[in-house]
PDB file of N, CA and C in Angstrom:
ATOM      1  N   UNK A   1     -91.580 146.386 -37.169  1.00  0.00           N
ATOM      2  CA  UNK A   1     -92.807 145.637 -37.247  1.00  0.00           C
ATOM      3  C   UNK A   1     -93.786 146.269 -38.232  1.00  0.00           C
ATOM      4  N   UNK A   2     -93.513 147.550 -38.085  1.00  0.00           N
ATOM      5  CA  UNK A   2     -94.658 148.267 -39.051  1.00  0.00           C
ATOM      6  C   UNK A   2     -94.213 148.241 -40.422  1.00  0.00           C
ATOM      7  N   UNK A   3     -93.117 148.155 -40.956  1.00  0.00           N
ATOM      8  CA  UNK A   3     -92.392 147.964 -41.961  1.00  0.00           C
ATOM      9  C   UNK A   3     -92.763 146.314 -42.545  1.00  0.00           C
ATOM     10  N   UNK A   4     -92.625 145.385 -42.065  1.00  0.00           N
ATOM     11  CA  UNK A   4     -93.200 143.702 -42.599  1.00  0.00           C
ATOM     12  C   UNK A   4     -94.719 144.102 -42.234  1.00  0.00           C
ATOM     13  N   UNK A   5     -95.073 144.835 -41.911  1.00  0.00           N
ATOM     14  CA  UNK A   5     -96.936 144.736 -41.382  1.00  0.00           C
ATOM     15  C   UNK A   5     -97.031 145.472 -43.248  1.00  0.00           C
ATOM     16  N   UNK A   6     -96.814 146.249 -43.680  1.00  0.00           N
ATOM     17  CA  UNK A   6     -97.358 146.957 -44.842  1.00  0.00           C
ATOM     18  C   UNK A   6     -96.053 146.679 -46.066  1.00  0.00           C
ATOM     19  N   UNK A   7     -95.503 145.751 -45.793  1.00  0.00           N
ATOM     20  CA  UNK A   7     -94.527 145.319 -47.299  1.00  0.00           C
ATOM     21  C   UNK A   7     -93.447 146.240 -47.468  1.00  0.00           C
ATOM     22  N   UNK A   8     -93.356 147.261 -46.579  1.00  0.00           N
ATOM     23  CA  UNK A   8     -91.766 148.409 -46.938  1.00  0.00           C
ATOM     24  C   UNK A   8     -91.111 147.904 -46.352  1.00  0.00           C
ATOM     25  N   UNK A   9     -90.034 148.130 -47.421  1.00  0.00           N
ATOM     26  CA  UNK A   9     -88.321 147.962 -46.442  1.00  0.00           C
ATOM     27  C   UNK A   9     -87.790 148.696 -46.541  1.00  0.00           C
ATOM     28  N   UNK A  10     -87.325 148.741 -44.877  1.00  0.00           N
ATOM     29  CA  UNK A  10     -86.395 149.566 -44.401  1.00  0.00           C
ATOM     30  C   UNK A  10     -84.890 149.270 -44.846  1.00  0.00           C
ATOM     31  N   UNK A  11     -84.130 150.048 -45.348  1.00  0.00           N
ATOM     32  CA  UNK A  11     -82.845 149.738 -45.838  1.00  0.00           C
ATOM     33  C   UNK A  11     -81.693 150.246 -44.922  1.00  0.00           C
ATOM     34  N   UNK A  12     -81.972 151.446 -44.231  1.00  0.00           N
ATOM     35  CA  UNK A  12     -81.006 151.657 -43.090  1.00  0.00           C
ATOM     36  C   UNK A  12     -81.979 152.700 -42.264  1.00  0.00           C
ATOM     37  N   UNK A  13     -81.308 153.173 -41.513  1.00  0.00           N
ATOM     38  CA  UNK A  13     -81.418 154.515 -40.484  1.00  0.00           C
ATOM     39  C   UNK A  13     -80.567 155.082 -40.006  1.00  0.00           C
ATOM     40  N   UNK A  14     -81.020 156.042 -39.855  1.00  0.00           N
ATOM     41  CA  UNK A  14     -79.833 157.334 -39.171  1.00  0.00           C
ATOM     42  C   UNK A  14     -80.743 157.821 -37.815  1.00  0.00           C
ATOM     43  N   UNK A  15     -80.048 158.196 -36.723  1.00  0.00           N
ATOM     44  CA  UNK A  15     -81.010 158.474 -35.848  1.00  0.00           C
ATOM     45  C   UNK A  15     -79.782 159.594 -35.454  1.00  0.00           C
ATOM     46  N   UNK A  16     -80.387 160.955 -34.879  1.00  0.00           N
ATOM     47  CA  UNK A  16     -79.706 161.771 -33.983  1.00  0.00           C
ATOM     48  C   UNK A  16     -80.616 163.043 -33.045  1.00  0.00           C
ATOM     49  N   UNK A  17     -80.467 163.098 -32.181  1.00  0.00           N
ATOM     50  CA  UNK A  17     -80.569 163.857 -30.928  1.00  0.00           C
ATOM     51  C   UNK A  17     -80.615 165.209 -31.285  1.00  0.00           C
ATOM     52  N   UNK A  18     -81.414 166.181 -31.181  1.00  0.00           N
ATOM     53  CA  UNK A  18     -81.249 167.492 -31.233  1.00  0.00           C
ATOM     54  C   UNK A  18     -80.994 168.151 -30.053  1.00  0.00           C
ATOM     55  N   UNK A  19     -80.527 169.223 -29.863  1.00  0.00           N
ATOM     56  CA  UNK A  19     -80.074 169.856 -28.752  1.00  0.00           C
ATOM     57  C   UNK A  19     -81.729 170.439 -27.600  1.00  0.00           C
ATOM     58  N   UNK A  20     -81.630 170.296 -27.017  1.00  0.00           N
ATOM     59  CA  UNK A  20     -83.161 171.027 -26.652  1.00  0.00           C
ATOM     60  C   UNK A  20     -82.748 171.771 -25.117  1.00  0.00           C
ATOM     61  N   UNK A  21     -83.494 172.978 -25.149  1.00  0.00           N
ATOM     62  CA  UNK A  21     -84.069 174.006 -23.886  1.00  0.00           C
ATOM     63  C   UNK A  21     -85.330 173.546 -23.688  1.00  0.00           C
ATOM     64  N   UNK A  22     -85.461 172.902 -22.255  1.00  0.00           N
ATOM     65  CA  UNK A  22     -86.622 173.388 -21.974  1.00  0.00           C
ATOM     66  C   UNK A  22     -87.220 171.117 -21.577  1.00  0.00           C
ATOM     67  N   UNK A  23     -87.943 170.835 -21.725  1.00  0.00           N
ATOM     68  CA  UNK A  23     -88.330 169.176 -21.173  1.00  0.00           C
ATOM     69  C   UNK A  23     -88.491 168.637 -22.732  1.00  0.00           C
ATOM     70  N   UNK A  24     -88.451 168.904 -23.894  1.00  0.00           N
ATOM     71  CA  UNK A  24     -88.700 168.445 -25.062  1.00  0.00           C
ATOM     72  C   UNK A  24     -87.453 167.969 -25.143  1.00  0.00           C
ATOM     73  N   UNK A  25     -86.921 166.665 -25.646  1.00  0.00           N
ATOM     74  CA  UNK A  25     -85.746 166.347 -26.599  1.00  0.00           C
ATOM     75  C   UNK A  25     -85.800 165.826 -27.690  1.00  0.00           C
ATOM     76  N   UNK A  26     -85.845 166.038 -28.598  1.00  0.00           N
ATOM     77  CA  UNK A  26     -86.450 165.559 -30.126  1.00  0.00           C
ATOM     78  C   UNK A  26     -84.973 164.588 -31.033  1.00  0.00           C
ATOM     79  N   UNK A  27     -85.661 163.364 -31.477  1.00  0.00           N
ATOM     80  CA  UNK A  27     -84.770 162.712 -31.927  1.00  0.00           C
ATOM     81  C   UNK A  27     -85.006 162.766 -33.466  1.00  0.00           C
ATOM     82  N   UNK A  28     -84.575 162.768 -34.321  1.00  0.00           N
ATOM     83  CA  UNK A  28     -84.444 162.963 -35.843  1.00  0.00           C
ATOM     84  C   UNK A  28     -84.312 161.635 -36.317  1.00  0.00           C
ATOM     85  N   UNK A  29     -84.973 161.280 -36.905  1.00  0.00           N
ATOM     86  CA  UNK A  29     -84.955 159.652 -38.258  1.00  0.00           C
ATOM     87  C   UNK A  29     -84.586 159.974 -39.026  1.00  0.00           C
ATOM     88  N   UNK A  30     -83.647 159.248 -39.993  1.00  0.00           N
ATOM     89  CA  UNK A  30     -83.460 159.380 -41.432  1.00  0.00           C
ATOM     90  C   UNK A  30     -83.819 157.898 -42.055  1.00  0.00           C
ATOM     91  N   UNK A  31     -84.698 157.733 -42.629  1.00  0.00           N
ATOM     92  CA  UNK A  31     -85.085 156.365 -43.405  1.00  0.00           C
ATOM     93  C   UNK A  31     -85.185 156.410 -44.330  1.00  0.00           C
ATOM     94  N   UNK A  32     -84.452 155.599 -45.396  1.00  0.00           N
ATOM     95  CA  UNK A  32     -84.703 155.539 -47.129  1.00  0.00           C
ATOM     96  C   UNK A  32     -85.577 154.243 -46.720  1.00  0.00           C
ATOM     97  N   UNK A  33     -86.475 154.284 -47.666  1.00  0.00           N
ATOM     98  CA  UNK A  33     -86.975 152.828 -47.574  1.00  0.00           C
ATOM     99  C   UNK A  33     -87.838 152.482 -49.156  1.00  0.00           C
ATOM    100  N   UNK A  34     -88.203 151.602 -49.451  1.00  0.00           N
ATOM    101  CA  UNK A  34     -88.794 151.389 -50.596  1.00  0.00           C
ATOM    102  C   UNK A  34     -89.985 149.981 -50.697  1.00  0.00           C
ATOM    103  N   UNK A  35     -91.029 150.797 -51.749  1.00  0.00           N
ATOM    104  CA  UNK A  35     -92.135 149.957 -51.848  1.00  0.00           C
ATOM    105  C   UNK A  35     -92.931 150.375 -52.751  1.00  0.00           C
ATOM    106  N   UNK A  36     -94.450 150.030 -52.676  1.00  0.00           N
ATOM    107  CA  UNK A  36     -94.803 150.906 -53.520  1.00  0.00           C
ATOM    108  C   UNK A  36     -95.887 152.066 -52.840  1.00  0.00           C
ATOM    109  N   UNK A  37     -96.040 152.935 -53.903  1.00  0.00           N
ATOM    110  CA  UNK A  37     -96.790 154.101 -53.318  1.00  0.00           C
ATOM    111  C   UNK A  37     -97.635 153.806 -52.016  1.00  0.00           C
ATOM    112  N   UNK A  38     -99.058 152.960 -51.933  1.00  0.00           N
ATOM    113  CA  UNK A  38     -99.690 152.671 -51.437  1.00  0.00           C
ATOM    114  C   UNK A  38     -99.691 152.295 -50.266  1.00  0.00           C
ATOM    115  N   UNK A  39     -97.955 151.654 -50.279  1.00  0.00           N
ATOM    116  CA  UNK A  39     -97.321 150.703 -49.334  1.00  0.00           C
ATOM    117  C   UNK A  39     -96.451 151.994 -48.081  1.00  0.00           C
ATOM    118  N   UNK A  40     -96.302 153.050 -48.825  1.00  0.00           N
ATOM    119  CA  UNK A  40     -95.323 153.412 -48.292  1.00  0.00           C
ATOM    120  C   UNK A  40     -96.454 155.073 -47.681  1.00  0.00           C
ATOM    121  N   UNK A  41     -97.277 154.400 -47.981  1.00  0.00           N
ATOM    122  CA  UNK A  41     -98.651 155.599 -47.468  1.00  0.00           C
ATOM    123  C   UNK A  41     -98.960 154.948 -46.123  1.00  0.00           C
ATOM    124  N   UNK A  42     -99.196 153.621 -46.494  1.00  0.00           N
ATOM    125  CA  UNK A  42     -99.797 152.994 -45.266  1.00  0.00           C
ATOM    126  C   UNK A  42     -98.878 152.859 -43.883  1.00  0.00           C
ATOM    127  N   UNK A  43     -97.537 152.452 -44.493  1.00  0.00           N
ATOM    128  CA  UNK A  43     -96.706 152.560 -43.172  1.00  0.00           C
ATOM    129  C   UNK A  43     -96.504 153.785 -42.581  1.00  0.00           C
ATOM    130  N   UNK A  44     -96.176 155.097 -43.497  1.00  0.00           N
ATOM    131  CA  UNK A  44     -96.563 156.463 -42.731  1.00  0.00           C
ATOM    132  C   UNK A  44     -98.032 156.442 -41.760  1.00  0.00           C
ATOM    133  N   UNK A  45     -99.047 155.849 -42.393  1.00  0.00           N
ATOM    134  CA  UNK A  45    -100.602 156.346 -41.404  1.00  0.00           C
ATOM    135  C   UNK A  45    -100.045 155.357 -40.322  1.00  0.00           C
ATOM    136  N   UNK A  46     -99.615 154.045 -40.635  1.00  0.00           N
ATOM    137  CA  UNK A  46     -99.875 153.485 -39.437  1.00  0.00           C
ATOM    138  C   UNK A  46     -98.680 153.637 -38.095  1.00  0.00           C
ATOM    139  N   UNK A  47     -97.706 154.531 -39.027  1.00  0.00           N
ATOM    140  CA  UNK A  47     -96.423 154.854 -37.978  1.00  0.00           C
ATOM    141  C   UNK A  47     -96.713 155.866 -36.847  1.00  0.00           C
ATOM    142  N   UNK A  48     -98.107 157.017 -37.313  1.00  0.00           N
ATOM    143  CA  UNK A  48     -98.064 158.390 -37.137  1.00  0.00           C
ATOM    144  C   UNK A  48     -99.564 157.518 -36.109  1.00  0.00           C
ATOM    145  N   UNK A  49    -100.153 156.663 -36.601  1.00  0.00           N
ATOM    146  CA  UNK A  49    -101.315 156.121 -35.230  1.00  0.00           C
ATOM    147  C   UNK A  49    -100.715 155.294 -34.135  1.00  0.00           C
ATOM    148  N   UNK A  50     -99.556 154.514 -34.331  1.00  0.00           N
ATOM    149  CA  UNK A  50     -99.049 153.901 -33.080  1.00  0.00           C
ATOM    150  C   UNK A  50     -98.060 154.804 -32.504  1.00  0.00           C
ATOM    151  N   UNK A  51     -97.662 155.570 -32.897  1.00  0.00           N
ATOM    152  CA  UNK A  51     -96.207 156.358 -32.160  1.00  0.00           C
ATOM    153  C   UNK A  51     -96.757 157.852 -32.369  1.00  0.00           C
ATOM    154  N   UNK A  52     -97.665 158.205 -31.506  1.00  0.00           N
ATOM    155  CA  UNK A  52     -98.621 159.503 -31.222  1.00  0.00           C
ATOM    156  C   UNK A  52     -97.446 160.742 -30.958  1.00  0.00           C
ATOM    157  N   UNK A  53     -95.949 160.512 -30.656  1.00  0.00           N
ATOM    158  CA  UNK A  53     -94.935 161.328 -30.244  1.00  0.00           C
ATOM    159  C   UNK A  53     -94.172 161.770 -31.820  1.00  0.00           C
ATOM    160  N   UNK A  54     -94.930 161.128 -32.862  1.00  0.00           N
ATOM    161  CA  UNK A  54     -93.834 161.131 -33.829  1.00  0.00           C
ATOM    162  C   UNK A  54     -94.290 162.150 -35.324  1.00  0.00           C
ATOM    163  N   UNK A  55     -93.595 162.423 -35.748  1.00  0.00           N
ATOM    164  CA  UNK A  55     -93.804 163.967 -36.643  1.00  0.00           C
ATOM    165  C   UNK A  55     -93.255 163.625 -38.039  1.00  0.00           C
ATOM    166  N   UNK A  56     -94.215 163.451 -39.432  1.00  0.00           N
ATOM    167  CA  UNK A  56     -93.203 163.981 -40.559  1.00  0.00           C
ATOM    168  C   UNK A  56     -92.851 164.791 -40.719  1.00  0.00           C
ATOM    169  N   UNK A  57     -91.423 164.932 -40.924  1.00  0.00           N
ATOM    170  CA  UNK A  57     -90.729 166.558 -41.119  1.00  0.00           C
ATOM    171  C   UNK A  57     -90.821 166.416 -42.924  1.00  0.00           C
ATOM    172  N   UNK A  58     -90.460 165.700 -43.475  1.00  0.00           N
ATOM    173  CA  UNK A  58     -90.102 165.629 -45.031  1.00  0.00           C
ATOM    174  C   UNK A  58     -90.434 164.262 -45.546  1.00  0.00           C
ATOM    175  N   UNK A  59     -90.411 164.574 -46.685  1.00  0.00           N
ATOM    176  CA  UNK A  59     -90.471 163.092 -47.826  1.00  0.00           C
ATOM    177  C   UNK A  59     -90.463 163.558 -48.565  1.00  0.00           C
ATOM    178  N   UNK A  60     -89.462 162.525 -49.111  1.00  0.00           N
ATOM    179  CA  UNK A  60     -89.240 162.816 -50.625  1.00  0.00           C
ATOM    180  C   UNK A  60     -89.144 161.261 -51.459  1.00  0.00           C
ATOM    181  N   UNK A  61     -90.064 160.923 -52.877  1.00  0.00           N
ATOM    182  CA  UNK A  61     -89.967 161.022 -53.120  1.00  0.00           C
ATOM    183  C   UNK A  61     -89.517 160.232 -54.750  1.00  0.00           C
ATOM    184  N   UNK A  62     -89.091 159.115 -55.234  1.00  0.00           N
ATOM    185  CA  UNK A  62     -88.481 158.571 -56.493  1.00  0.00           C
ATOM    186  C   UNK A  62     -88.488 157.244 -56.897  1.00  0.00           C
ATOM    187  N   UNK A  63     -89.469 157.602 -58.485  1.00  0.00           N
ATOM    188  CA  UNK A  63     -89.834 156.505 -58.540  1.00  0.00           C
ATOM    189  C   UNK A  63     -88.617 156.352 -59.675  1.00  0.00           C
ATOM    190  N   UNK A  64     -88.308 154.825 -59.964  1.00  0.00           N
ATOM    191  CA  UNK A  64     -87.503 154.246 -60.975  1.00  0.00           C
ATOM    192  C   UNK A  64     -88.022 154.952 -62.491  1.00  0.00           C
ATOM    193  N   UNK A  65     -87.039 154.680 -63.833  1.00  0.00           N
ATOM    194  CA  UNK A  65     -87.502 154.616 -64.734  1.00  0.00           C
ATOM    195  C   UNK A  65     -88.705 153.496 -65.462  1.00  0.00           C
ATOM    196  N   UNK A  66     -88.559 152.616 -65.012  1.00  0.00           N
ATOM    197  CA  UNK A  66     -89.700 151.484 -64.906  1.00  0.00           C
ATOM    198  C   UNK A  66     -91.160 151.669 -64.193  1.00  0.00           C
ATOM    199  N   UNK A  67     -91.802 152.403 -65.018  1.00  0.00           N
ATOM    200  CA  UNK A  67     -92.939 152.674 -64.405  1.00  0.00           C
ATOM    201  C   UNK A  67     -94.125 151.518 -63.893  1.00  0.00           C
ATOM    202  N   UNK A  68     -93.810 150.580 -64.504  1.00  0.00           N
ATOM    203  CA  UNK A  68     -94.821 149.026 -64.455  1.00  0.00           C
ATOM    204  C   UNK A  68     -93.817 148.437 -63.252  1.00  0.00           C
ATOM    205  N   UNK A  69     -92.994 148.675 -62.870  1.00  0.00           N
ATOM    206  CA  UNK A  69     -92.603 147.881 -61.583  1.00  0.00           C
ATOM    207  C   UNK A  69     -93.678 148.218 -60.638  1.00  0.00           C
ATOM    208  N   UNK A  70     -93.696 150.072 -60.387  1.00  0.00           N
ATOM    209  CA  UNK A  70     -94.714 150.358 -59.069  1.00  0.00           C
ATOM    210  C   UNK A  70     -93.722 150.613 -57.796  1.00  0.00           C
ATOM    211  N   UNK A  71     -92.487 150.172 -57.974  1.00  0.00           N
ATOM    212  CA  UNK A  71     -91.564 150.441 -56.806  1.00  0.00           C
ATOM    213  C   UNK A  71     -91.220 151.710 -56.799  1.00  0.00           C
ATOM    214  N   UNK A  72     -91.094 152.914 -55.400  1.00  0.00           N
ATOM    215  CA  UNK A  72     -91.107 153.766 -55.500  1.00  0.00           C
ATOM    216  C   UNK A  72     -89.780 153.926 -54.225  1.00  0.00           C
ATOM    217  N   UNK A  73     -88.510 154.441 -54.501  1.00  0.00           N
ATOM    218  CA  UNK A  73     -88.121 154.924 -53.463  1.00  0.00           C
ATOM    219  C   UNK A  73     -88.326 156.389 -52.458  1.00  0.00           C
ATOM    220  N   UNK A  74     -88.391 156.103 -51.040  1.00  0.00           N
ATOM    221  CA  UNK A  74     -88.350 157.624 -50.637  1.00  0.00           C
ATOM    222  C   UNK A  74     -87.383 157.564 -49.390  1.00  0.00           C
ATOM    223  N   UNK A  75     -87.689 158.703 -49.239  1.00  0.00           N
ATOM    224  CA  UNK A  75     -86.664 159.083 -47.652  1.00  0.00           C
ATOM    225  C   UNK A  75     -87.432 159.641 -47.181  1.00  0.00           C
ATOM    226  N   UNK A  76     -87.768 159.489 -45.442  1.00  0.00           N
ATOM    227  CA  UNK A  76     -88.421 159.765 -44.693  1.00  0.00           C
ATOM    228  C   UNK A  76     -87.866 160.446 -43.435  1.00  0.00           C
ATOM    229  N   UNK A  77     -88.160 161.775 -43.235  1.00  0.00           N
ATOM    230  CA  UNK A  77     -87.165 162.059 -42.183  1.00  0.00           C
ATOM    231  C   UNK A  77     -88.194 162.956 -41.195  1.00  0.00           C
ATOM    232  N   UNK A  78     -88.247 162.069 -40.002  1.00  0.00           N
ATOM    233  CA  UNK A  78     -89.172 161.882 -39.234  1.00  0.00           C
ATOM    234  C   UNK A  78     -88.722 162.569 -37.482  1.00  0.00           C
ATOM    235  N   UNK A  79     -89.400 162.791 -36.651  1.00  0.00           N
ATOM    236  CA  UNK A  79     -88.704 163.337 -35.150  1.00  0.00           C
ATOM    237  C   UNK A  79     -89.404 162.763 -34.459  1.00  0.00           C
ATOM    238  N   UNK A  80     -89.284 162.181 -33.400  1.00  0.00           N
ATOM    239  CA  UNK A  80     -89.706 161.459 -32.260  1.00  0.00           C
ATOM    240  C   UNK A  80     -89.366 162.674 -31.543  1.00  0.00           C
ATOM    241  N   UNK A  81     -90.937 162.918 -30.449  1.00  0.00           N
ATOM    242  CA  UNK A  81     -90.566 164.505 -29.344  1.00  0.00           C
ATOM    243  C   UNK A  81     -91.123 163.621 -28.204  1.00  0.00           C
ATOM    244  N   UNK A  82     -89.966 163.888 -27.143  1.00  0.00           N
ATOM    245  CA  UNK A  82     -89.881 163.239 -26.186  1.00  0.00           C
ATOM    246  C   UNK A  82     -89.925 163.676 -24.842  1.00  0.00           C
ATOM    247  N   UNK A  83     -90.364 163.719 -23.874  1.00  0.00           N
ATOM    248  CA  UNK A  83     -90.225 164.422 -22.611  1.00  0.00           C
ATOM    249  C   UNK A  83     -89.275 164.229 -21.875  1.00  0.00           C
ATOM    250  N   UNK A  84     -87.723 164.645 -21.575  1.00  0.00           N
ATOM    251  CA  UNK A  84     -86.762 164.146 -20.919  1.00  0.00           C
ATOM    252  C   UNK A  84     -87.157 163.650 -19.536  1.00  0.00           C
ATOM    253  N   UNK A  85     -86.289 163.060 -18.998  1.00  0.00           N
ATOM    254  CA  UNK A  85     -86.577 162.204 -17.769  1.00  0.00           C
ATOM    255  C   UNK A  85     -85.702 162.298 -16.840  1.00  0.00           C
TER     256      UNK A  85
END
């Protein structure tokens, strides 16, 4: 939803489970997605204000040789920290 709310698309995901000690279980995102700069700012702020559990670990990152497009790809690799149940 937050992805059609600010014009990025999501092109796939990877999701996996980290091992955890202790009531934390942290899940790992992997998202390439693409848009433009602005676009791909806004879906980070507005990912990190509705999902208060969720963490950028990295981004990276690449824009085309076509600088007048404005399309920028990145990868976003993100952790959801969770309280087991």
């Amino acid at each position: 939803g937050i992805g059609a709310a600010t014009g990025v698309k999501l092109l796939s995901a990877s999701y996996k489970t980290q091992p955890a000690e202790g009531r934390i279980v942290r899940y790992e995102i992997v998202l390439p997605v693409a848009g433009s700069y602005p676009q791909i700012r806004d879906f980070l702020k507005r990912s990190l204000a509705e999902i208060p559990v969720l963490s950028v670990d990295q981004l990276t990152l690449k824009r085309e040789n076509d600088r007048g497009a404005g399309q920028v790809h990145a990868e976003l690799r993100l952790t959801l920290h969770m309280v087991k149940s």
